[in-house]
PDB file of N, CA and C in Angstrom:
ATOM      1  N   UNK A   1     -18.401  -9.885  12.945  1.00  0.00           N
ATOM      2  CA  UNK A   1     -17.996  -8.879  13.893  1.00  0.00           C
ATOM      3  C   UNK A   1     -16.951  -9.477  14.830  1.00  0.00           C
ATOM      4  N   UNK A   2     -16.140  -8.722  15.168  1.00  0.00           N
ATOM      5  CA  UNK A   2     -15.159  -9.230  16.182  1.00  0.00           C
ATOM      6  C   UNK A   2     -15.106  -8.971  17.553  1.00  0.00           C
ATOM      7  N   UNK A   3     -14.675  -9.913  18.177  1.00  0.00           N
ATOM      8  CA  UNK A   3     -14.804  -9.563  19.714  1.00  0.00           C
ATOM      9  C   UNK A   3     -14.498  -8.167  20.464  1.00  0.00           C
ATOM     10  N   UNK A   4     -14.504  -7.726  20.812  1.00  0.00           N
ATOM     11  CA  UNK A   4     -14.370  -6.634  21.734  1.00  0.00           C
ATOM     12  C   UNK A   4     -13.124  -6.706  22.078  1.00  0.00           C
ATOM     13  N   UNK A   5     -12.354  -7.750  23.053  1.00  0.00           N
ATOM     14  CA  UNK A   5     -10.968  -7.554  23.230  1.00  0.00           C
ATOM     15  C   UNK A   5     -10.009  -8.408  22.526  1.00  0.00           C
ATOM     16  N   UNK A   6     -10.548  -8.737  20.720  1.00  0.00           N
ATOM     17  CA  UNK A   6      -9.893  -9.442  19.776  1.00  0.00           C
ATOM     18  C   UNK A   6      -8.409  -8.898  19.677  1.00  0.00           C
ATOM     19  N   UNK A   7      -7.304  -9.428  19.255  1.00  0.00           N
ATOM     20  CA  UNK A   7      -6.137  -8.258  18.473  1.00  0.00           C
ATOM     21  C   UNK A   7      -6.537  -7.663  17.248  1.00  0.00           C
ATOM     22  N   UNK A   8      -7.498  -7.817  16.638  1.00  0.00           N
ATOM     23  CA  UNK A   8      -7.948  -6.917  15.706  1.00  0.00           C
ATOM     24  C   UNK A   8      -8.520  -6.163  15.769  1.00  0.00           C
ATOM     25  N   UNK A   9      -9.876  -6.264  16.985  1.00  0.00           N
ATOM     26  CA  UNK A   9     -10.386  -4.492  17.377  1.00  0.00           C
ATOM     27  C   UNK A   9      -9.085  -3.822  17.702  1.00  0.00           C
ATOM     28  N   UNK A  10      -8.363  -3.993  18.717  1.00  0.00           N
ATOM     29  CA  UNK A  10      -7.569  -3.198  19.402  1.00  0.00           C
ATOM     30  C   UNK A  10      -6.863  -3.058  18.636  1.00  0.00           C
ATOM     31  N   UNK A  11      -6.095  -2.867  17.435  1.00  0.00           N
ATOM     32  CA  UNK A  11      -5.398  -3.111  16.676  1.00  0.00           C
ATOM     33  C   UNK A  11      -6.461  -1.675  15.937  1.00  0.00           C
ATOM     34  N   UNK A  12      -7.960  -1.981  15.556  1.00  0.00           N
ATOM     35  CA  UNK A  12      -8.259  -0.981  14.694  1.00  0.00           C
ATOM     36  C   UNK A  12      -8.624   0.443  15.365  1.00  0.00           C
ATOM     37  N   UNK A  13      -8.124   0.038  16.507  1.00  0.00           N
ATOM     38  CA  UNK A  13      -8.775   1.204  17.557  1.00  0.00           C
ATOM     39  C   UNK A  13      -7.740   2.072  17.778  1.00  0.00           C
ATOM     40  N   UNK A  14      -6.048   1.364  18.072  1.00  0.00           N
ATOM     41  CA  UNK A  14      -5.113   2.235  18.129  1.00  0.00           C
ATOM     42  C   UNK A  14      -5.017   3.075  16.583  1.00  0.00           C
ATOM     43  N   UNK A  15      -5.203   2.086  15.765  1.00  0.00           N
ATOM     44  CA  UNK A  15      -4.811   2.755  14.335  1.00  0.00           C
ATOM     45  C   UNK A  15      -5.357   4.147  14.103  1.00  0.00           C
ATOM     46  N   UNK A  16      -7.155   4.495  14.747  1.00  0.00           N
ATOM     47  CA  UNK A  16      -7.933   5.528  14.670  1.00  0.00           C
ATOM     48  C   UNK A  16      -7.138   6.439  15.829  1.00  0.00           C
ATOM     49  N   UNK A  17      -6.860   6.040  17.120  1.00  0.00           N
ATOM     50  CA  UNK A  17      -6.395   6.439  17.735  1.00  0.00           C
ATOM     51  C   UNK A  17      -4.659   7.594  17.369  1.00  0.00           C
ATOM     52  N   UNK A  18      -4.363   7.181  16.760  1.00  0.00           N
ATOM     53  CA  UNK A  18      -2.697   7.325  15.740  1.00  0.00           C
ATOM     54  C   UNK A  18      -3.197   8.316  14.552  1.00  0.00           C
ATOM     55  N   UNK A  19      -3.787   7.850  13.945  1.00  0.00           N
ATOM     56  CA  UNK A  19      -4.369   8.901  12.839  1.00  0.00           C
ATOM     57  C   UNK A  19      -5.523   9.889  13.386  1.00  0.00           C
ATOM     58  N   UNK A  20      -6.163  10.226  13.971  1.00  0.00           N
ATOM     59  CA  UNK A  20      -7.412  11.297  14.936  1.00  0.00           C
ATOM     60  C   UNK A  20      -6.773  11.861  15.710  1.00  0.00           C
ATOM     61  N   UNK A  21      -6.945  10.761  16.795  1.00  0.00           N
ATOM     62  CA  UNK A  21      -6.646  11.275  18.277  1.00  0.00           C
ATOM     63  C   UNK A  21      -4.965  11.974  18.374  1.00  0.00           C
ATOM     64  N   UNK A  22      -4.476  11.254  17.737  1.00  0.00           N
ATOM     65  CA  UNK A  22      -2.662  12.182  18.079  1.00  0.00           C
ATOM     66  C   UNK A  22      -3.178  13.368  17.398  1.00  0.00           C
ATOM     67  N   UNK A  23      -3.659  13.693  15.981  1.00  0.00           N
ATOM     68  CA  UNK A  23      -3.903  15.182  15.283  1.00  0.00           C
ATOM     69  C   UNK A  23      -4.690  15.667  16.276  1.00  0.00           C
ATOM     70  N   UNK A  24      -5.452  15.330  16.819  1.00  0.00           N
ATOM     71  CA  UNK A  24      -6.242  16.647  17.469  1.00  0.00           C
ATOM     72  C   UNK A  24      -5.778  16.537  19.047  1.00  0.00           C
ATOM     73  N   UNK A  25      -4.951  15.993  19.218  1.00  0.00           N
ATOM     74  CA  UNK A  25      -4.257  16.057  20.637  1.00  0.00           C
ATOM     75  C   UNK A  25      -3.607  17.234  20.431  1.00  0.00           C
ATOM     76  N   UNK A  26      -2.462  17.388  19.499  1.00  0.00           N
ATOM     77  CA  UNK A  26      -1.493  18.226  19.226  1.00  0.00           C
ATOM     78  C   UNK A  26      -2.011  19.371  18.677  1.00  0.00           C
ATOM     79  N   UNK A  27      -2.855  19.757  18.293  1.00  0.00           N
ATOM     80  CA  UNK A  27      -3.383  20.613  18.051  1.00  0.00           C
ATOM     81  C   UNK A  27      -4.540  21.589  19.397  1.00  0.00           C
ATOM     82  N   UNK A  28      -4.845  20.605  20.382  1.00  0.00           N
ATOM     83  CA  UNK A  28      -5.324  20.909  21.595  1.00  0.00           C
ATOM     84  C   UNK A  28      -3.888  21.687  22.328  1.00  0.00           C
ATOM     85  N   UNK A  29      -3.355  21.317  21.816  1.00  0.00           N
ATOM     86  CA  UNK A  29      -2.021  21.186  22.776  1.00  0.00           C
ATOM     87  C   UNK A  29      -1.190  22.705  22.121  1.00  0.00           C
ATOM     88  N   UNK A  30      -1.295  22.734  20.597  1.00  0.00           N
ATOM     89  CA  UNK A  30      -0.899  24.112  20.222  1.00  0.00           C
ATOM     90  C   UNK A  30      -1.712  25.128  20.434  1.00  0.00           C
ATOM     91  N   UNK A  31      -2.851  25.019  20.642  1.00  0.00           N
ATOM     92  CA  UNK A  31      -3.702  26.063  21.061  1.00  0.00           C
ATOM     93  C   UNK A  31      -3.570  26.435  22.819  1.00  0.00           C
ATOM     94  N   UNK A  32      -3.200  25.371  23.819  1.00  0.00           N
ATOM     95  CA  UNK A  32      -2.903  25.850  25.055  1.00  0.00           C
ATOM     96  C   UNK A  32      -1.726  26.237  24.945  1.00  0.00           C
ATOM     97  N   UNK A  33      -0.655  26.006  24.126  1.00  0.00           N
ATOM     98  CA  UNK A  33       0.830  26.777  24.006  1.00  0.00           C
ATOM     99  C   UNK A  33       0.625  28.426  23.790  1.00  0.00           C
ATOM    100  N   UNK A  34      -0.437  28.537  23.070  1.00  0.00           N
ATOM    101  CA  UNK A  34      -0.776  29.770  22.680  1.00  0.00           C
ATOM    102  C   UNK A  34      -1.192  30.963  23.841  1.00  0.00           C
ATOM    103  N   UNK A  35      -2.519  30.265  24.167  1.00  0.00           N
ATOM    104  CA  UNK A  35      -2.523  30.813  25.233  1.00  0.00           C
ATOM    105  C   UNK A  35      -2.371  30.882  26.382  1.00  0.00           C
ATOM    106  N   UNK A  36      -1.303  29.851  27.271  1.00  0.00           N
ATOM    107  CA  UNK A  36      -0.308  29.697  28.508  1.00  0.00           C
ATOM    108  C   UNK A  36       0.555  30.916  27.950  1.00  0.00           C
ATOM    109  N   UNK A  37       1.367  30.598  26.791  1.00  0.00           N
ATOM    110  CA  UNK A  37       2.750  31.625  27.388  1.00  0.00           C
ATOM    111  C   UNK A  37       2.561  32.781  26.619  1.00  0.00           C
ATOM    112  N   UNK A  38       3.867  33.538  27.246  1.00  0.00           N
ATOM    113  CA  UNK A  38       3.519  34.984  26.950  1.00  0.00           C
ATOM    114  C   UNK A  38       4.616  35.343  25.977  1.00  0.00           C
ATOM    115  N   UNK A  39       5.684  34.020  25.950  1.00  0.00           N
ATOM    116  CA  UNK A  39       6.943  34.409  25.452  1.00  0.00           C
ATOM    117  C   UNK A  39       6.867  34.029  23.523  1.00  0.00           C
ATOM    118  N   UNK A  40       7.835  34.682  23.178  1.00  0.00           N
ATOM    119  CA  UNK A  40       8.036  34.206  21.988  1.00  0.00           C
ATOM    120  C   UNK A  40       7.982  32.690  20.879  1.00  0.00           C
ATOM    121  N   UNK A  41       7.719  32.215  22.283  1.00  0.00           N
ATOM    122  CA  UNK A  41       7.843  30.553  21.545  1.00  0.00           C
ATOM    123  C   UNK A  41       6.223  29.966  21.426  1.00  0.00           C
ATOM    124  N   UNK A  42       5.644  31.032  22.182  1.00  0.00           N
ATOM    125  CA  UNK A  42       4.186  31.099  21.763  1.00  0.00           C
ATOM    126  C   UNK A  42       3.710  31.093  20.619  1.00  0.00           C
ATOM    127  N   UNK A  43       3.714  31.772  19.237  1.00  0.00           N
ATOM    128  CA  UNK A  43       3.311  31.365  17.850  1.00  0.00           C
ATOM    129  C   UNK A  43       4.311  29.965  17.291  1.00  0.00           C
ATOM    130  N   UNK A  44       5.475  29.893  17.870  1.00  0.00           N
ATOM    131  CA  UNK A  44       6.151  28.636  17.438  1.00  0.00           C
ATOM    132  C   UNK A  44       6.169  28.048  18.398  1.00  0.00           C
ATOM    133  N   UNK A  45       5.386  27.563  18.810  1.00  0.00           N
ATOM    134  CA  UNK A  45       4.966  26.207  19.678  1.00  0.00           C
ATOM    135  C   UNK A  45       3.808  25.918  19.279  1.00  0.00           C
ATOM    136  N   UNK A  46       2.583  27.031  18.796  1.00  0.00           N
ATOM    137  CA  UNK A  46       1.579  26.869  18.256  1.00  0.00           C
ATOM    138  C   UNK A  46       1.865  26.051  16.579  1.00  0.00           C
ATOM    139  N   UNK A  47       2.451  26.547  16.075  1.00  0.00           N
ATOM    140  CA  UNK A  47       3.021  26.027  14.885  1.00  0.00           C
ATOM    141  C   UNK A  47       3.380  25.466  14.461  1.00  0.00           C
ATOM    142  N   UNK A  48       4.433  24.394  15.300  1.00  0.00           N
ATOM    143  CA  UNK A  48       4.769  23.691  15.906  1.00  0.00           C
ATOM    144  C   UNK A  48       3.683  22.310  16.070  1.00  0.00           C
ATOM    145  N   UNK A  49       3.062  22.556  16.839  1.00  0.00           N
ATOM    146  CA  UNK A  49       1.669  21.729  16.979  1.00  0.00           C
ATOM    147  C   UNK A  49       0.668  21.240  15.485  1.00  0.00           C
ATOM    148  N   UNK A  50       0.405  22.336  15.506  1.00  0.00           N
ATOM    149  CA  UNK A  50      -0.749  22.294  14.656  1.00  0.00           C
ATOM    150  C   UNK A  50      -0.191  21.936  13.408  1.00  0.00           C
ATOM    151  N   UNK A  51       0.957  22.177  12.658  1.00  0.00           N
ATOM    152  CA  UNK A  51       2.024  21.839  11.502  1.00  0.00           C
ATOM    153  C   UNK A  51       2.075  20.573  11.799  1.00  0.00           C
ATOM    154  N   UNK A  52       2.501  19.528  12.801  1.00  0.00           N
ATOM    155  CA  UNK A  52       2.659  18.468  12.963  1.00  0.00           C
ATOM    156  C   UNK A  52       1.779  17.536  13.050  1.00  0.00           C
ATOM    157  N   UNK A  53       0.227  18.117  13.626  1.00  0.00           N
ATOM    158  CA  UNK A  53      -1.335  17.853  13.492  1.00  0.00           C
ATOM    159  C   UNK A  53      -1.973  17.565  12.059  1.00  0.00           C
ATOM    160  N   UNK A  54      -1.351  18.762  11.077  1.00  0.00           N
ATOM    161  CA  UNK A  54      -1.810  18.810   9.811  1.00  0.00           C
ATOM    162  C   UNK A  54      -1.318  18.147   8.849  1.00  0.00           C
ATOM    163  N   UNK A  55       0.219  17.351   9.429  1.00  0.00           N
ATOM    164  CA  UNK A  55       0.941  16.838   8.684  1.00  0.00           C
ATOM    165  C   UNK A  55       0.369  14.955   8.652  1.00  0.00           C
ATOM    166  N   UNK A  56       0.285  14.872  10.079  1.00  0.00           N
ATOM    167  CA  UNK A  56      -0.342  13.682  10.169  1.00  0.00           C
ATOM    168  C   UNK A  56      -2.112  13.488   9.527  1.00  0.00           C
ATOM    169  N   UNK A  57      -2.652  14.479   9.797  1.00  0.00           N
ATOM    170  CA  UNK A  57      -4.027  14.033   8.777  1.00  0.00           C
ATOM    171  C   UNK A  57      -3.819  14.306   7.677  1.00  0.00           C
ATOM    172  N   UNK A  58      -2.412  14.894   6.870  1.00  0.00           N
ATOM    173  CA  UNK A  58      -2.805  15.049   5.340  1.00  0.00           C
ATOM    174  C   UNK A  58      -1.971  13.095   4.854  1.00  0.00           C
ATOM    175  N   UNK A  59      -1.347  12.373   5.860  1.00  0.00           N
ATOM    176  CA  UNK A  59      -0.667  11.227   5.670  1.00  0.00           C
ATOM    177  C   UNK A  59      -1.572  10.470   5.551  1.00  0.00           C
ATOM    178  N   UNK A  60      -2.707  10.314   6.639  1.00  0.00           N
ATOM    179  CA  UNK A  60      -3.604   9.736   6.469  1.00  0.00           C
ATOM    180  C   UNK A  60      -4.496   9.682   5.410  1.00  0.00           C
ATOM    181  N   UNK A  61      -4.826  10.954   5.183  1.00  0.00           N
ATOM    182  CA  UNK A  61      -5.737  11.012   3.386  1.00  0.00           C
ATOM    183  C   UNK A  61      -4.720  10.314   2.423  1.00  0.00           C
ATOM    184  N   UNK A  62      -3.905  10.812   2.019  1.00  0.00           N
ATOM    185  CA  UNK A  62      -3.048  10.224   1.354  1.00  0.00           C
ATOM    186  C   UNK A  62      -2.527   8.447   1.330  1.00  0.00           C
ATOM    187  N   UNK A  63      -2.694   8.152   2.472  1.00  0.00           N
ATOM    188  CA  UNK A  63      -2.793   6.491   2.582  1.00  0.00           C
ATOM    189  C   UNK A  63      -3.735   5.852   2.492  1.00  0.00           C
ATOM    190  N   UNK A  64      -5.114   6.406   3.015  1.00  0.00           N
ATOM    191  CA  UNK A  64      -6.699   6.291   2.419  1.00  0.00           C
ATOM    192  C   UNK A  64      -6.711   6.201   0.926  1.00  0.00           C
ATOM    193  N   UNK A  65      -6.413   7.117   0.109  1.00  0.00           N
ATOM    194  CA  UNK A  65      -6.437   7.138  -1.095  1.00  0.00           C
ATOM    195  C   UNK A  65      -5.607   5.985  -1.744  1.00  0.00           C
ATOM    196  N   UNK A  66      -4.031   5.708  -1.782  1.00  0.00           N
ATOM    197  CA  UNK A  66      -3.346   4.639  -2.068  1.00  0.00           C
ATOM    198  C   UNK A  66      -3.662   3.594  -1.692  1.00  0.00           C
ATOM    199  N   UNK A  67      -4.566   3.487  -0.537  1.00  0.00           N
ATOM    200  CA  UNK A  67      -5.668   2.012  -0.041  1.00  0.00           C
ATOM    201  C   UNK A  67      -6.545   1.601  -1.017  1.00  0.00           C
ATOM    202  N   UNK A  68      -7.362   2.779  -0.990  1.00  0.00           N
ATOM    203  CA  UNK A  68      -8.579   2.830  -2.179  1.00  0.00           C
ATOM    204  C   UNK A  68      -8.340   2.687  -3.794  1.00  0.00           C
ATOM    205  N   UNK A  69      -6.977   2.851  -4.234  1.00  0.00           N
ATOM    206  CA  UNK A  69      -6.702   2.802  -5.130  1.00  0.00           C
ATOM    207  C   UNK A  69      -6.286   1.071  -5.809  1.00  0.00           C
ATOM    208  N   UNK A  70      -5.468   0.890  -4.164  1.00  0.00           N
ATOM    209  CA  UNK A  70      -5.412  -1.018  -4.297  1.00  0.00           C
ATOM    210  C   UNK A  70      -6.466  -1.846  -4.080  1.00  0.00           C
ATOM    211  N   UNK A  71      -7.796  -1.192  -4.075  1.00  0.00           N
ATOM    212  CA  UNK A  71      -9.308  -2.202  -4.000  1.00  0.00           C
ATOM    213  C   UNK A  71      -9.666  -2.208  -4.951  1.00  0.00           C
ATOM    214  N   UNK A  72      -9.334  -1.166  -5.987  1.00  0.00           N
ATOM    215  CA  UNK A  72      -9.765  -0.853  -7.172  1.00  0.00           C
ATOM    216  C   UNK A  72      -9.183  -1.443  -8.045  1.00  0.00           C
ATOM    217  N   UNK A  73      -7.521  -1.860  -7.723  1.00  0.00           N
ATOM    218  CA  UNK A  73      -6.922  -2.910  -8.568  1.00  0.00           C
ATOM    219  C   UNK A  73      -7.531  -4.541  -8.804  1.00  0.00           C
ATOM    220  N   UNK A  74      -7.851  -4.059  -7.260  1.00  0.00           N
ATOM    221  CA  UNK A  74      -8.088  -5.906  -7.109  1.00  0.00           C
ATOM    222  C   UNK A  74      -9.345  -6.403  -8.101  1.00  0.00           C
ATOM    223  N   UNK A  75     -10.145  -5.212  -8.012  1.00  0.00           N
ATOM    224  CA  UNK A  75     -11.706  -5.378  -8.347  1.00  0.00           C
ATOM    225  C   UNK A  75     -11.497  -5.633 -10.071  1.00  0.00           C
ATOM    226  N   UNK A  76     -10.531  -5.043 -10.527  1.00  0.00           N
ATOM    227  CA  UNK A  76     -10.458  -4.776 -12.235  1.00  0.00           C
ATOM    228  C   UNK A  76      -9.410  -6.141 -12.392  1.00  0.00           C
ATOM    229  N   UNK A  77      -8.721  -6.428 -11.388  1.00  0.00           N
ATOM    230  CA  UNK A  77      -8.298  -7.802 -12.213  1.00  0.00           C
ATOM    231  C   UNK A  77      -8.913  -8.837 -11.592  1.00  0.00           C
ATOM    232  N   UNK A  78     -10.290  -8.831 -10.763  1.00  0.00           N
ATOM    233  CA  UNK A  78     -11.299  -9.613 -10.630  1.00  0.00           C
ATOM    234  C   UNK A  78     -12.254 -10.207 -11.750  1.00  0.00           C
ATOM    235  N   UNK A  79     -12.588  -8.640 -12.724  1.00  0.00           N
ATOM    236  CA  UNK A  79     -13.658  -8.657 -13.649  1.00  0.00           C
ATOM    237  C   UNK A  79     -12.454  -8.928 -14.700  1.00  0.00           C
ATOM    238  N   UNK A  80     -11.327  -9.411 -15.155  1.00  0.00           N
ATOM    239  CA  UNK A  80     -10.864  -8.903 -15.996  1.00  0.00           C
ATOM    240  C   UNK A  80     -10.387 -11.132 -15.988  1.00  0.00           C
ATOM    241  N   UNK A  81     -10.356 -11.874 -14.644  1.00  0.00           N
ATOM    242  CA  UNK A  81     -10.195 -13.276 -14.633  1.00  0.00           C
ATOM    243  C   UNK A  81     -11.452 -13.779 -14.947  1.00  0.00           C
ATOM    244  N   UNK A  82     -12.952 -13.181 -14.574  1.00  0.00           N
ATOM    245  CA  UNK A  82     -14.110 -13.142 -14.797  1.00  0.00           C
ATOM    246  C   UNK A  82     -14.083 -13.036 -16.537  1.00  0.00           C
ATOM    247  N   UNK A  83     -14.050 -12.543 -17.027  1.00  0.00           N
ATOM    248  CA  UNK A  83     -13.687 -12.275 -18.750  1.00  0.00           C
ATOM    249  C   UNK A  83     -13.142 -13.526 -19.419  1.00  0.00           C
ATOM    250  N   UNK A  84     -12.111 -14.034 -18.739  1.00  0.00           N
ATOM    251  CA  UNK A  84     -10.968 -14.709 -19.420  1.00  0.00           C
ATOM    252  C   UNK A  84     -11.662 -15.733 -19.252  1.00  0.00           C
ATOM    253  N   UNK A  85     -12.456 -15.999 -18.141  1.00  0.00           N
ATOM    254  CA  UNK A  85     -12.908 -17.379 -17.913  1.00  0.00           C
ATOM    255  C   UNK A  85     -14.651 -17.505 -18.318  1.00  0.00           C
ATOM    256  N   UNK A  86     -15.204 -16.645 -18.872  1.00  0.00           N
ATOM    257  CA  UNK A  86     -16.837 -16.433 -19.625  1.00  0.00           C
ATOM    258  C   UNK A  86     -16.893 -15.552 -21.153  1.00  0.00           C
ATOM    259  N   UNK A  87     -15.870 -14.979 -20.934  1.00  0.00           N
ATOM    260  CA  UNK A  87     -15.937 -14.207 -22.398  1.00  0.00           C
ATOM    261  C   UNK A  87     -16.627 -13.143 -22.400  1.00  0.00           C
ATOM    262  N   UNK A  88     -17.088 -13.007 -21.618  1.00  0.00           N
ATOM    263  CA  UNK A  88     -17.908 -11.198 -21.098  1.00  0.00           C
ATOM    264  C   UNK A  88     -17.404 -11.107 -19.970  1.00  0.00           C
ATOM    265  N   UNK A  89     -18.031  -9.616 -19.549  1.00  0.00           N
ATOM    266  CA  UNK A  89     -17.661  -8.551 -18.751  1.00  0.00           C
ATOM    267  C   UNK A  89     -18.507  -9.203 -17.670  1.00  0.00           C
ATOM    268  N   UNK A  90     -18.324  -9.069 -16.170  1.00  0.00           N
ATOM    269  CA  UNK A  90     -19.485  -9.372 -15.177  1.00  0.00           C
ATOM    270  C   UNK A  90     -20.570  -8.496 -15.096  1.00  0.00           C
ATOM    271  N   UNK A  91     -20.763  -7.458 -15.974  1.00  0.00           N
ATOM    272  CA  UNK A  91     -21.612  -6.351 -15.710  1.00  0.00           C
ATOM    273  C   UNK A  91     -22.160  -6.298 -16.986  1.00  0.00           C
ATOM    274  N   UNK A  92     -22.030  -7.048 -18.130  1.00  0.00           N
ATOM    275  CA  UNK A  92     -22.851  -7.193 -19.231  1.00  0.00           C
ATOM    276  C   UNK A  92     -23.731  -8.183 -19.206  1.00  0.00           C
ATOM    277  N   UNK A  93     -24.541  -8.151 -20.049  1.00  0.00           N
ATOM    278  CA  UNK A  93     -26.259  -9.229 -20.275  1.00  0.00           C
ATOM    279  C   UNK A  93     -25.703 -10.428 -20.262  1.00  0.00           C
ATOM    280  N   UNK A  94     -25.569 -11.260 -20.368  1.00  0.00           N
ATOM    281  CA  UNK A  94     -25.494 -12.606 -20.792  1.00  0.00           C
ATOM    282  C   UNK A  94     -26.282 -12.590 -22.105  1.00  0.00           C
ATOM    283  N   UNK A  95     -25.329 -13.463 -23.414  1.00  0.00           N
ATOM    284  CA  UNK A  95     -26.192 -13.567 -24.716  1.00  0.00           C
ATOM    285  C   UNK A  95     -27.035 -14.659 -24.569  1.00  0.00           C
TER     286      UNK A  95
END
């Protein structure tokens, strides 16, 4: 576990902070655009918001996934140096 005021908490805290907290800021924020004004820039300010909210959490899934996809590399050319160097699979019996 890491310290509390490590550069790596704070580091994983802005990151949540950047991906969460900005989407649902801006989206707090298109919904008071909405209902503060009376003028026309009211559905496009809302839209505005929340488009830019939705854009940043669909980046985030999308970089989650291309993350998850490079653990999965690592893991298959883990079992695959595991092979080369026993002659089985790490997940088969031993003869």
């Amino acid at each position: 576990m890491d310290p509390a005021g490590s550069p790596l908490t704070r580091g994983r805290t802005l990151l949540l902070v950047l991906r969460w907290g900005l989407p649902g800021l801006l989206i707090l924020i298109g919904f008071a655009i909405l209902l503060v004004d009376d003028g026309s820039r009211r559905w496009d300010g809302w839209a505005m918001c929340v488009g830019a909210a939705f854009s940043l959490m669909f980046l985030t899934v999308v970089y989650g996934m291309g993350a998850k996809g490079d653990l999965e590399r690592e893991d298959e050319e883990a079992a695959r140096q595991y092979f080369r160097e026993h002659g089985r699979w790490p997940d088969d019996e031993p003869a």
